[in-house]
Protein backbone atom coordinates (compact mmCIF):
# COMPACT_ATOMS: atom_id res chain seq x y z
CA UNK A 1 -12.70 -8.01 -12.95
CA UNK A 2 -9.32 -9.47 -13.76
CA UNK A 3 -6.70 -7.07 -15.09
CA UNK A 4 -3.01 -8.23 -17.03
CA UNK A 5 0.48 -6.77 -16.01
CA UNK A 6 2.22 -6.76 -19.34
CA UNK A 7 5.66 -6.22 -20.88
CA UNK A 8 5.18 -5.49 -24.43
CA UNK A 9 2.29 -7.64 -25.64
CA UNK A 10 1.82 -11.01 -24.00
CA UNK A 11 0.12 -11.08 -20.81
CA UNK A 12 2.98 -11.85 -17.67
CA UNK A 13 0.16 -13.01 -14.46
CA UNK A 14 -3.19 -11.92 -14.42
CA UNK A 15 -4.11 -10.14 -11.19
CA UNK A 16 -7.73 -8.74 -9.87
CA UNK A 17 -7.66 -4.91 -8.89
CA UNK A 18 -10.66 -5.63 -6.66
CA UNK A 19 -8.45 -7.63 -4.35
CA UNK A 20 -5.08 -4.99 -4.25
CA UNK A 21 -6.12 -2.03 -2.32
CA UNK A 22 -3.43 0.03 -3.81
CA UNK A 23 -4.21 -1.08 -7.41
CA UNK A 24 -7.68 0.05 -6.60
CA UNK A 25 -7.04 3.33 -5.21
CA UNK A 26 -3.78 4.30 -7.86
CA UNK A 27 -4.20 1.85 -10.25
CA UNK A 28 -0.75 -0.14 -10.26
CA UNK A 29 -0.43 -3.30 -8.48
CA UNK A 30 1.75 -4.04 -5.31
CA UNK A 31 5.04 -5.36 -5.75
CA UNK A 32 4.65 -9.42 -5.85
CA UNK A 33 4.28 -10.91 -2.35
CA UNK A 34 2.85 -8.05 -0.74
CA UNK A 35 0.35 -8.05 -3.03
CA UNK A 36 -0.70 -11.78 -1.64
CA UNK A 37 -0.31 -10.35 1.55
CA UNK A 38 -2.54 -7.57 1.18
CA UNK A 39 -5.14 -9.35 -1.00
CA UNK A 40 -8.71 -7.93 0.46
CA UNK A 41 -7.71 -5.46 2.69
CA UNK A 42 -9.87 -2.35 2.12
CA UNK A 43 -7.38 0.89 1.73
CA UNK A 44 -7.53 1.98 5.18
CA UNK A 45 -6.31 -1.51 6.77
CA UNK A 46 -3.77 -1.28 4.46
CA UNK A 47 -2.02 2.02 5.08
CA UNK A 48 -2.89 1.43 9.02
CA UNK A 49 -0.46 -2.40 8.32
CA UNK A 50 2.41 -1.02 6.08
CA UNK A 51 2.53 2.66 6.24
CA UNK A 52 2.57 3.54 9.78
CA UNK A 53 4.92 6.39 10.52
CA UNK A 54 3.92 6.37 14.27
CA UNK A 55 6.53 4.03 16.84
CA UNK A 56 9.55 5.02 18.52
CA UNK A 57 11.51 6.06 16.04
CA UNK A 58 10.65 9.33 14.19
CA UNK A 59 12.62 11.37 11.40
CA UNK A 60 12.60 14.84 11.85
CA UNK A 61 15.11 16.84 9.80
CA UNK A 62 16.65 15.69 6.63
CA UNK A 63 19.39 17.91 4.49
CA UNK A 64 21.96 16.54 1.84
CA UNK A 65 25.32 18.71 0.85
CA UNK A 66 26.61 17.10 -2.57
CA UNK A 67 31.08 16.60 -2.11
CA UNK A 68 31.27 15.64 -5.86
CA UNK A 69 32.53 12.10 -7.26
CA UNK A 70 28.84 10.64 -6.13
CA UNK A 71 29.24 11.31 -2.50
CA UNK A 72 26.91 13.63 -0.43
CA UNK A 73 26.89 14.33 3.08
CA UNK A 74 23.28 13.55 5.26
CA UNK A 75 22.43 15.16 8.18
CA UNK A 76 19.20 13.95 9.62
CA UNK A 77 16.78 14.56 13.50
CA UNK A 78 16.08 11.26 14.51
CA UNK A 79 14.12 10.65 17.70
CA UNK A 80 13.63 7.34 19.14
CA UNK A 81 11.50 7.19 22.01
CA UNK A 82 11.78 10.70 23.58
CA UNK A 83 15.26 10.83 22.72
CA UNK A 84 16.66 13.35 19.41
CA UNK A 85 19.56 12.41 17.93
CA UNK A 86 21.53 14.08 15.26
CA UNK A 87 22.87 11.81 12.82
CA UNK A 88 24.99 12.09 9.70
CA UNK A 89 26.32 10.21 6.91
CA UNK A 90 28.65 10.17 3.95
CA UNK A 91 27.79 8.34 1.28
CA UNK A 92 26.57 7.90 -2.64
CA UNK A 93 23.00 8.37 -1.60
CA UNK A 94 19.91 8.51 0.95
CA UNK A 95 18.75 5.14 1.43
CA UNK A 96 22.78 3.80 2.15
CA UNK A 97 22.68 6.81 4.31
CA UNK A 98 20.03 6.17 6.40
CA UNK A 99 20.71 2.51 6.83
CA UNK A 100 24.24 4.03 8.36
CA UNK A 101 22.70 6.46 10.51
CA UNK A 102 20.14 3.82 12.02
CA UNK A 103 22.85 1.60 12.51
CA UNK A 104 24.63 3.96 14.49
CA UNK A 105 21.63 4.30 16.64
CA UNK A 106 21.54 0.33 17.63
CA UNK A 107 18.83 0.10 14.72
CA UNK A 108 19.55 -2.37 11.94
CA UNK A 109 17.32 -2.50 8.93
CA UNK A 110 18.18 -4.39 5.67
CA UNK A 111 16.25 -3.90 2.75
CA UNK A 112 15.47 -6.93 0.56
CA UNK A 113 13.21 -5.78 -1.90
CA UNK A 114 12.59 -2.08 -3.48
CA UNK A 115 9.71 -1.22 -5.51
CA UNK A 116 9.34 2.88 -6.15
CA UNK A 117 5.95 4.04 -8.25
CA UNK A 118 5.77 7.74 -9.03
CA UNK A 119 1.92 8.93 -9.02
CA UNK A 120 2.05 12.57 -10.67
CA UNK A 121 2.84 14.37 -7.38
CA UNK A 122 3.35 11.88 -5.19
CA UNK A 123 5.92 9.23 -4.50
CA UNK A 124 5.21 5.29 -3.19
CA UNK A 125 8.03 3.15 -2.06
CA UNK A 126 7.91 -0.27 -0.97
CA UNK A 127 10.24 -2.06 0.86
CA UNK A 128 10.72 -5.93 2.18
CA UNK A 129 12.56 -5.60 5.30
CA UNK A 130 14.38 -7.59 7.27
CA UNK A 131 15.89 -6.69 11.22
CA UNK A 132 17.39 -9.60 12.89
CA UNK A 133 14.96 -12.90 12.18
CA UNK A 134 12.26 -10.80 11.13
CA UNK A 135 10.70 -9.75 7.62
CA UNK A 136 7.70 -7.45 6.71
CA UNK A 137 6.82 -5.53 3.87
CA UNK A 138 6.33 -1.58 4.47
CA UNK A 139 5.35 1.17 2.04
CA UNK A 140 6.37 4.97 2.39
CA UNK A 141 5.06 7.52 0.54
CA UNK A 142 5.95 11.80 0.20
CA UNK A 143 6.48 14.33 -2.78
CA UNK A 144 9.78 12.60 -3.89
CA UNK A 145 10.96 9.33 -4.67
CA UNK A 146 13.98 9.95 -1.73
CA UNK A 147 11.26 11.36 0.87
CA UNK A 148 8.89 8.19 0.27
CA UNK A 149 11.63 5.87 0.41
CA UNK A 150 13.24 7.05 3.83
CA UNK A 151 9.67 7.49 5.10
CA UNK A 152 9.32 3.49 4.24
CA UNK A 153 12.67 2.81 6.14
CA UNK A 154 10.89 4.48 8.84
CA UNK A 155 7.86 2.78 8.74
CA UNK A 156 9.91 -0.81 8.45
CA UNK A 157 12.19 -0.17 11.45
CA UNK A 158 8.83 0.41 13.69
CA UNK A 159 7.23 -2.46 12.04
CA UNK A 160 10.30 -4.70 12.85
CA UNK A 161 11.24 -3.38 16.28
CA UNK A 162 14.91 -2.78 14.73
């Protein structure tokens, strides 16, 4: 059955939900490009290729202490391999903070495409990543729009190999 993505009234691309696992299971269509990718893929092979949170690098704690003028301060429990770090970050928001905190950990992760859907009580992020010479798509999901996006960053720096 072939479904339309729409803004307003005319018809954008037509797409078939039979061939989008996540369409299928939630009922919106993957971001362009992953949604190529993924074409097929029954729901399990997809969460098991871009939602992963198992690899070396784990996030364990997160907390956030708003300074005022935009600016928090992060404090997150990252492990990588069987090593804990504590890592923290000033800046206007989670996903810049994270990025900093990996960083400082010899993990590099930039994010070149952002898709967030919010699903009554759950959050989906999706993320095109890029570490070094390599891309891949990843999705995160959790209860809020901040914990599925950092779980995504997660997911793309064990994808990638950081």
């Amino acid at each position: 059955m072939n479904a339309f993505i729409s803004s307003g009234t005319a018809p954008m691309f037509p797409f078939s939900t039979a061939a989008d696992p996540f369409s299928a299971r939630h009922g919106r269509a993957l971001p362009r490009g992953l949604r190529e990718e993924a074409a097929g893929m029954t729901w399990a092979e997809f969460e098991s290729t871009y939602c992963s949170q198992h690899g070396p690098v784990r996030l364990g704690g997160w907390t956030a202490t708003a300074l005022g003028a935009g600016r928090s301060a992060f404090e997150a429990t990252i492990a990588v391999g069987d090593t804990i770090h504590t890592a923290s970050a000033t800046t206007c928001g989670p996903i810049a903070a994270m990025t900093a905190m990996l960083y400082d950990l010899g993990l590099n992760i930039e994010i070149l495409s952002f898709h967030r859907y919010e699903l009554g009580e759950m959050s989906a992020t999706f993320l095109l990543c890029r570490s070094g010479d390599r891309t891949a798509w990843v999705m995160g999901t959790g209860e809020t729009g901040n914990e599925s996006s950092l779980r995504g960053m997660i997911a793309g720096i064990n994808k990638l190999g950081g």
